[in-house]
Protein backbone atom coordinates (compact mmCIF):
# COMPACT_ATOMS: atom_id res chain seq x y z
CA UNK A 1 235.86 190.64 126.36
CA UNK A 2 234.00 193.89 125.47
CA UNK A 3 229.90 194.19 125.94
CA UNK A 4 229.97 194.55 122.25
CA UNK A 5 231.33 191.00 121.48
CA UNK A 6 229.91 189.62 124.51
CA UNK A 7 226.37 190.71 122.89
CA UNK A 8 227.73 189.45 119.84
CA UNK A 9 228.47 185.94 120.81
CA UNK A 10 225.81 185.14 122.84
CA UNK A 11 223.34 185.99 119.37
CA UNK A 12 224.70 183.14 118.16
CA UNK A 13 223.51 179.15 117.78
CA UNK A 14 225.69 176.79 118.75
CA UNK A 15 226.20 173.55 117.08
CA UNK A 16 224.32 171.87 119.31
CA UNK A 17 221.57 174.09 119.59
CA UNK A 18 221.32 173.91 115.51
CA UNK A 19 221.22 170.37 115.98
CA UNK A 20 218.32 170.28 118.41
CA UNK A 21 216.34 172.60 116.80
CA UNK A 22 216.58 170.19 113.14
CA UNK A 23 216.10 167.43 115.23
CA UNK A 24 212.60 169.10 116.83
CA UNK A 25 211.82 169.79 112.79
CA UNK A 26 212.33 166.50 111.82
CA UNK A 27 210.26 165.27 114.41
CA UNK A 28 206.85 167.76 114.33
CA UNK A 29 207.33 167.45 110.24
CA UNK A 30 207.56 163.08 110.86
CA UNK A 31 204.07 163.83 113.22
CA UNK A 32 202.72 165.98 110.98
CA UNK A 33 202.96 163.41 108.27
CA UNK A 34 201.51 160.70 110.31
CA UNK A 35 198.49 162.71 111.07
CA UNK A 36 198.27 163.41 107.54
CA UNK A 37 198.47 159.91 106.64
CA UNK A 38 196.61 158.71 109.33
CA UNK A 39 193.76 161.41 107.92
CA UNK A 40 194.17 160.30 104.46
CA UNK A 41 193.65 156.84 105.27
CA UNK A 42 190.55 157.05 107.71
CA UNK A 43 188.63 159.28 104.40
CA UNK A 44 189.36 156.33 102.30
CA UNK A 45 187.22 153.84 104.61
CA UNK A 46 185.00 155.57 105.22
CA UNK A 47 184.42 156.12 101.38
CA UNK A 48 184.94 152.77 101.04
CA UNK A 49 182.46 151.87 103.59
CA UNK A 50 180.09 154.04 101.38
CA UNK A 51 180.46 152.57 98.46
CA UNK A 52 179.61 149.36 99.61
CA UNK A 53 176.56 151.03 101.63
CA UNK A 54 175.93 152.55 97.86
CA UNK A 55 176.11 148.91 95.84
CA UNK A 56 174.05 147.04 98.66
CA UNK A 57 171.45 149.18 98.01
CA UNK A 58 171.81 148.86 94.42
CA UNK A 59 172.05 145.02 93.98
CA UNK A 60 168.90 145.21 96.52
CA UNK A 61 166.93 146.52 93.81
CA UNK A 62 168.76 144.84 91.34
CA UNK A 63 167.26 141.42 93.20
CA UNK A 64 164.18 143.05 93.08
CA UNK A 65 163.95 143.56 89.36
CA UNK A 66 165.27 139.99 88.69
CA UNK A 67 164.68 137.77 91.56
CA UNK A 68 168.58 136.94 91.90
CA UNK A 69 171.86 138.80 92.51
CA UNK A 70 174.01 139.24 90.10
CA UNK A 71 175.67 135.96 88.61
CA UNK A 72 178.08 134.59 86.37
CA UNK A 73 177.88 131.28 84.31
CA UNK A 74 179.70 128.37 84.70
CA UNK A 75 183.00 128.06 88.05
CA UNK A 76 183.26 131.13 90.27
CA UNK A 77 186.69 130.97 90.54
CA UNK A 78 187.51 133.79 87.98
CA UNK A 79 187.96 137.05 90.05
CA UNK A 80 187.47 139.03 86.92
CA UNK A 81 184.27 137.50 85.77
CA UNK A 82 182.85 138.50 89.38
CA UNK A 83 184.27 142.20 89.28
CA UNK A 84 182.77 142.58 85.76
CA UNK A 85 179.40 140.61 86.32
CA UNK A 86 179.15 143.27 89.78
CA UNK A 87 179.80 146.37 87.44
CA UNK A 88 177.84 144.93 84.43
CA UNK A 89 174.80 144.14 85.89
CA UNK A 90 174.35 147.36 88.07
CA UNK A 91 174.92 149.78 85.22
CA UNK A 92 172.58 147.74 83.30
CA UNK A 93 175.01 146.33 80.71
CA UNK A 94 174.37 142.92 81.43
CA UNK A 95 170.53 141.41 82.77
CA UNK A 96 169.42 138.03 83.58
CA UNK A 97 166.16 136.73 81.61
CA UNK A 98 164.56 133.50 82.82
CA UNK A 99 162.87 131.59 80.04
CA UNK A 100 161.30 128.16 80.05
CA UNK A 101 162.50 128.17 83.72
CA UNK A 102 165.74 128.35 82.84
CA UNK A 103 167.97 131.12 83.61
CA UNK A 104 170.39 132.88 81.50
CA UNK A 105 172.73 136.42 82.24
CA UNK A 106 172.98 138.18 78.51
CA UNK A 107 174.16 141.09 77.95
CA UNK A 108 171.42 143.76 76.67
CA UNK A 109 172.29 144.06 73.75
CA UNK A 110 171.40 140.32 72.96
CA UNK A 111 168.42 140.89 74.94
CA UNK A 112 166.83 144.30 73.94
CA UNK A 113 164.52 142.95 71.06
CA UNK A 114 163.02 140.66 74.00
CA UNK A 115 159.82 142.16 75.38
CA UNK A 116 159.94 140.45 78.91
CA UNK A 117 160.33 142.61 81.81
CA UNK A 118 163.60 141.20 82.60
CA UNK A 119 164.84 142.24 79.49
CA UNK A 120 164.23 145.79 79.92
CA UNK A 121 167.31 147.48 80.61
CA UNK A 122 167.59 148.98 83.70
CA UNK A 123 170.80 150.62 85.02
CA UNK A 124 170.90 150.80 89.34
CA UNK A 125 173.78 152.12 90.16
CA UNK A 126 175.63 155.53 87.68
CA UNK A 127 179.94 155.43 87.52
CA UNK A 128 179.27 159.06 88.96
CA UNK A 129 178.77 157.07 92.24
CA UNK A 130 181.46 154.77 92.26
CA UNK A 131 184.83 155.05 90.77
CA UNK A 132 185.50 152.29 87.72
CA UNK A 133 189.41 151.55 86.82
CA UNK A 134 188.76 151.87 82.57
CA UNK A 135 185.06 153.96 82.41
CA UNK A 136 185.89 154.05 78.49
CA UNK A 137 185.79 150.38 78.25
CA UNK A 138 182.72 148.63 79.04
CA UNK A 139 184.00 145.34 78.64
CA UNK A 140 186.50 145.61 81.36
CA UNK A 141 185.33 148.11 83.25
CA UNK A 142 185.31 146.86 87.02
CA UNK A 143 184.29 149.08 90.00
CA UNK A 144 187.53 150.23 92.09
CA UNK A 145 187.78 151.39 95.93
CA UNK A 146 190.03 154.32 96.96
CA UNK A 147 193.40 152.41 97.00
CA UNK A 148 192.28 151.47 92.92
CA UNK A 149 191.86 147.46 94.00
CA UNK A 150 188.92 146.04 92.26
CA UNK A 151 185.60 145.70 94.74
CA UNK A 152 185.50 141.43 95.20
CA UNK A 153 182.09 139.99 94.91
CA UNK A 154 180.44 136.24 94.98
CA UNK A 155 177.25 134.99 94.64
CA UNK A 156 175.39 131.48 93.32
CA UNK A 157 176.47 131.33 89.81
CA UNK A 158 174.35 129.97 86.88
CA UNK A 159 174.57 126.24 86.43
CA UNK A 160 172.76 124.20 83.46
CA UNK A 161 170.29 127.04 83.53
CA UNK A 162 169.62 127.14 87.13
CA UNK A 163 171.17 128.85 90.15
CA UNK A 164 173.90 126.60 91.80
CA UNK A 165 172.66 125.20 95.18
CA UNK A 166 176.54 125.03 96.23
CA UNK A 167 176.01 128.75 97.46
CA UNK A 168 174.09 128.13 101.38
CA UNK A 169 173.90 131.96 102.04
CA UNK A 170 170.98 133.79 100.72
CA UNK A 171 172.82 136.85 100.48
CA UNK A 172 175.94 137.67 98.43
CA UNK A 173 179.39 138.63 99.51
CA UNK A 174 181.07 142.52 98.50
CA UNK A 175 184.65 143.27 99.74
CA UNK A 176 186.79 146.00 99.92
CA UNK A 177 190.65 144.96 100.39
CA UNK A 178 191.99 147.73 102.22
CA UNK A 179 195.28 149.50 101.96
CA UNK A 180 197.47 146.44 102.77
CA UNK A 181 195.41 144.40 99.63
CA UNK A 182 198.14 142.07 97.85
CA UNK A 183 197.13 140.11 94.88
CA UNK A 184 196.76 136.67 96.13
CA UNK A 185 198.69 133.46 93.72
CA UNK A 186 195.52 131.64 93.61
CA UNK A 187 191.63 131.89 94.54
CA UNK A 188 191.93 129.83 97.81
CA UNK A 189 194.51 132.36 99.16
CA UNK A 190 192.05 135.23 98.85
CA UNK A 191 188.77 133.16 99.81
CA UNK A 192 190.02 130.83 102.49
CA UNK A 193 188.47 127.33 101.21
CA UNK A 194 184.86 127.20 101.58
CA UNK A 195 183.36 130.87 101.29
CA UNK A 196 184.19 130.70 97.51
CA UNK A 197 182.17 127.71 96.47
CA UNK A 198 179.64 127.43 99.50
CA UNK A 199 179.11 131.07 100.90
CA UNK A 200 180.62 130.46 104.21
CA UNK A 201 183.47 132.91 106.00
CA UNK A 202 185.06 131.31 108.84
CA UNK A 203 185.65 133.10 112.08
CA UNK A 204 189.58 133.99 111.63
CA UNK A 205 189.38 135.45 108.10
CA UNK A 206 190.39 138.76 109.25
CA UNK A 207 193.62 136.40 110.68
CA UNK A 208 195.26 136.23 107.47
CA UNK A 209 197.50 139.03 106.26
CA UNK A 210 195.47 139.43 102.76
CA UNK A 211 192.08 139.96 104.75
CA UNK A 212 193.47 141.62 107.93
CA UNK A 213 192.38 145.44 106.66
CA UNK A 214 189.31 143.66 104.50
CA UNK A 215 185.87 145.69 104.77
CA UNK A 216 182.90 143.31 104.03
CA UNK A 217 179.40 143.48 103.93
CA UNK A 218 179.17 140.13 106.36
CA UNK A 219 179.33 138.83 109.28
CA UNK A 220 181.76 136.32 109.97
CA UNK A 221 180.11 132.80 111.33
C-alpha cells in the first residue's frame, strides 16, 4: 500500500469508532438533560417555598384585620371552596364581618355599604405575587404553584355562625403538591383521615405517594 492511501485510510472512522463517539453523545446530551431537569425542578421549590413564605405572611395580616383565617361555611370537604376562599379572601374579594357575635364570610360586594371595619375591603396579597390558574375570572380564580396544581388550604370553617371547634390547631394548613401531585378519588386520600376535620397531620404523611414531594407550612406531630 502506498503512503498516499495509507494516509488516506487511517483519516477515516471506523464503524466502531462512529458508534462510540454517538454513544458518548447520547450519553453527555442524557446528563445534560438531567442537570437541566434537575435545575428546572429545584427553581420550582424554591418558588414554591416562596409563595407559601409570601401567603403566610399575608393570611398573618389577614388574621390581624379579622381575628380569623380565612374560612368557608358549612363541611370542609370541598377542595375548591378552600382554594377559592384562600384566593378570595387575600385579594380582598371575599371578608368576614362578625355581627351580633355571629360570624359570617360575604363577599364585598354584599358587604361594602356596611361601615364596620371588617367590612372595609382590604386586599393582602396582589396576583402579581402569586400565579392564579383563570386571573380573568374572579369566581374561580384559585392560586396555582409552578407545576399549575392549585395551593391546598384548611382552616376552622364557619358553623351556625361561629367558628367550628372540630379544628384543634390554632394555625391553618397551606400545601404545595409537588411535581409528582395526582388528583386524589376522594378527600380522605389527599388528607389522610383526621387533618381534614380536626387539624392534625400524622407522622407518615410524607409516606404516601400523593404527599411524598408535598411542601407544607407544618410540622408533622
Amino acid at each position: 500500500m502506498s503512503r498516499k492511501n495509507k494516509l488516506r485510510f487511517r483519516g477515516a472512522f471506523t464503524l466502531i469508532e462512529l458508534l462510540t463517539v454517538i454513544a458518548i453523545i447520547g450519553i453527555l446530551a442524557a446528563a445534560f438533560f438531567a442537570i437541566g431537569k434537575g435545575v428546572v425542578a429545584a427553581q420550582n421549590t424554591g418558588r414554591a417555598r416562596g409563595d407559601i413564605t409570601t401567603m403566610k405572611q399575608a393570611l398573618e395580616a389577614f388574621k390581624k384585620s379579622y381575628s380569623e383565617y380565612p374560612m368557608i361555611s358549612g363541611g370542609s370537604s370541598d377542595s375548591k371552596a378552600w382554594q377559592q376562599a384562600l384566593h378570595d379572601c387575600l385579594t380582598g374579594t371575599k371578608v368576614l364581618k362578625r355581627k351580633d357575635n355571629q360570624i359570617q364570610l360575604l363577599d364585598y360586594q354584599s358587604a361594602r355599604n356596611d361601615t364596620s371595619k371588617t367590612a372595609q375591603k382590604k386586599s393582602f396579597l396582589s396576583e402579581a405575587n402569586i400565579a392564579v390558574d383563570d386571573p380573568n375570572n374572579q369566581t374561580t380564580a384559585v392560586f396555582v404553584d409552578p407545576w399549575s396544581n392549585p395551593y391546598e388550604y384548611r382552616y376552622a370553617t364557619i358553623s351556625g355562625g361561629s367558628v367550628s371547634t372540630q379544628w384543634e390547631r390554632p394555625d391553618y394548613l397551606l400545601i404545595c403538591a409537588g411535581a409528582e401531585y395526582n388528583e386524589p378519588t376522594t378527600t380522605a386520600d389527599y388528607f389522610m383521615g383526621s387533618m381534614e376535620s380536626d387539624g392534625k397531620v400524622p407522622s407518615n404523611y410524607f409516606d404516601d405517594k400523593y404527599r411524598a414531594d408535598n411542601i407544607t407550612n407544618w410540622k408533622l406531630e
